[in-house]
Protein backbone atom coordinates (compact mmCIF):
# COMPACT_ATOMS: atom_id res chain seq x y z
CA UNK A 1 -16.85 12.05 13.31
CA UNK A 2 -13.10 11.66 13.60
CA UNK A 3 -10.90 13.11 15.42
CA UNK A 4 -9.24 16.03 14.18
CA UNK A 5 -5.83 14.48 15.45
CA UNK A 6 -6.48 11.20 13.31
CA UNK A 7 -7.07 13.29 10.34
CA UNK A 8 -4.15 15.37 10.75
CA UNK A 9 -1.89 12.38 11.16
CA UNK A 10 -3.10 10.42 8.44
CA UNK A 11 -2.37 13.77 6.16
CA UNK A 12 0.77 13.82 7.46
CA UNK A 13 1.55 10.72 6.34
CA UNK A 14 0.25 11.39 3.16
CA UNK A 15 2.80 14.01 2.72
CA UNK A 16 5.15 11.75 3.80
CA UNK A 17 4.56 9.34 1.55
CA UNK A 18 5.12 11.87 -1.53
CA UNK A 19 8.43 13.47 -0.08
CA UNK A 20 9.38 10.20 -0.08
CA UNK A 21 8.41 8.04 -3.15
CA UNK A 22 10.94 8.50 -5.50
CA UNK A 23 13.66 8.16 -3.40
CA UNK A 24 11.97 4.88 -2.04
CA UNK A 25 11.30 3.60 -5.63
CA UNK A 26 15.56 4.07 -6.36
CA UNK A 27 16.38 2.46 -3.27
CA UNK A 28 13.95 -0.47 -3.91
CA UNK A 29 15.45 -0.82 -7.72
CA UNK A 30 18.96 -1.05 -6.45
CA UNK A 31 18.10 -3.43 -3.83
CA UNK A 32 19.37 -1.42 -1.30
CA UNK A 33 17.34 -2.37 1.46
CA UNK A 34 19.73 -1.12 4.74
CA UNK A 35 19.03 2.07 3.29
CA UNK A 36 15.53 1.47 2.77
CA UNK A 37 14.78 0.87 6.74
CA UNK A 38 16.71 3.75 7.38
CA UNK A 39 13.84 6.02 5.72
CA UNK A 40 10.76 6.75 7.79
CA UNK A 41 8.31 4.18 8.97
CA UNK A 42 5.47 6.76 7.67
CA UNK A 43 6.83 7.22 4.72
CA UNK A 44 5.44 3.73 3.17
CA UNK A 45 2.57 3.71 1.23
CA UNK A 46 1.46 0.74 3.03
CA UNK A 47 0.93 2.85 6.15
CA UNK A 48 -2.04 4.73 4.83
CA UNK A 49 -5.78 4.73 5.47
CA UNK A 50 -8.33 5.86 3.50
CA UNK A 51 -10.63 8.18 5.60
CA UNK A 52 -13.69 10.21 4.46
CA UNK A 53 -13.03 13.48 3.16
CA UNK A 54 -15.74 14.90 4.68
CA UNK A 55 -15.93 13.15 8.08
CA UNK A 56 -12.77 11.52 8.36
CA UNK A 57 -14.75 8.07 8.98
CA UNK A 58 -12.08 5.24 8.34
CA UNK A 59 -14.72 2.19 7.60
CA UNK A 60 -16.82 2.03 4.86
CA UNK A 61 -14.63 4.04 2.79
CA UNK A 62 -15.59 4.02 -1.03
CA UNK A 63 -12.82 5.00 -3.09
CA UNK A 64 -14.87 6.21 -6.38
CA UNK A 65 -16.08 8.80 -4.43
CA UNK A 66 -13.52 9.55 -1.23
CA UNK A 67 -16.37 9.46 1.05
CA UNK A 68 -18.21 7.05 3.35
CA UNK A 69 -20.90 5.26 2.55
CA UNK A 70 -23.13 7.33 4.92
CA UNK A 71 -21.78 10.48 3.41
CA UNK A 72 -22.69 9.07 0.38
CA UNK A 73 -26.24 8.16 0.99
CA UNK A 74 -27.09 11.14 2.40
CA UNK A 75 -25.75 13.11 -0.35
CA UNK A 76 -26.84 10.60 -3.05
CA UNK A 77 -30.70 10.91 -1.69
CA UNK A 78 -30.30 14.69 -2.07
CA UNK A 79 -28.98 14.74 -5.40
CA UNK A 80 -26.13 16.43 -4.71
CA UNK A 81 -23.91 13.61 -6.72
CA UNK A 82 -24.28 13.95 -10.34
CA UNK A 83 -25.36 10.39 -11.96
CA UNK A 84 -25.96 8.95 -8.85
CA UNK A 85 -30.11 7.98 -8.10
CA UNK A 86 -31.42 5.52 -5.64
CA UNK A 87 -32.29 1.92 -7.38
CA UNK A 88 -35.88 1.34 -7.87
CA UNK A 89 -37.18 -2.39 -9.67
């Protein structure tokens, strides 16, 4: 389980991000890149992780789901995601 510091942070960069975006995509068209530095480091998209929803775990992320790929087992095995059974051949 993460901690609740390292989820916090990464969700504060995630609002970050979106305060930021279009003002970042007018700077980038007009080339104006002293400007651009000038903006918050945490406000690139490039600084964000994907983490679990559930557990915050930042490896084995899978992004069709937003949860790890224990979370996923677990929950897959109990049926609790719709379409989703275990592979039998």
């Amino acid at each position: 389980m993460a901690k609740e510091s390292m989820k916090a942070r990464e969700e504060k960069r995630r609002e970050m991000v979106e305060k930021y975006a279009e003002k970042r995509a007018a700077l980038k068209a007009e080339g104006d890149f002293i400007a651009l530095q000038k903006l918050p480091k945490n406000s690139s998209k490039v600084r964000l992780h994907n983490r679990c929803n559930l557990s915050g775990r930042p490896k084995g992320y899978m992004r069709m789901f937003g949860i790890s790929r224990i979370n996923f087992r677990e929950m897959a095995l109990k049926g609790q995601i719709p379409g989703v059974k275990k592979a039998s051949w």
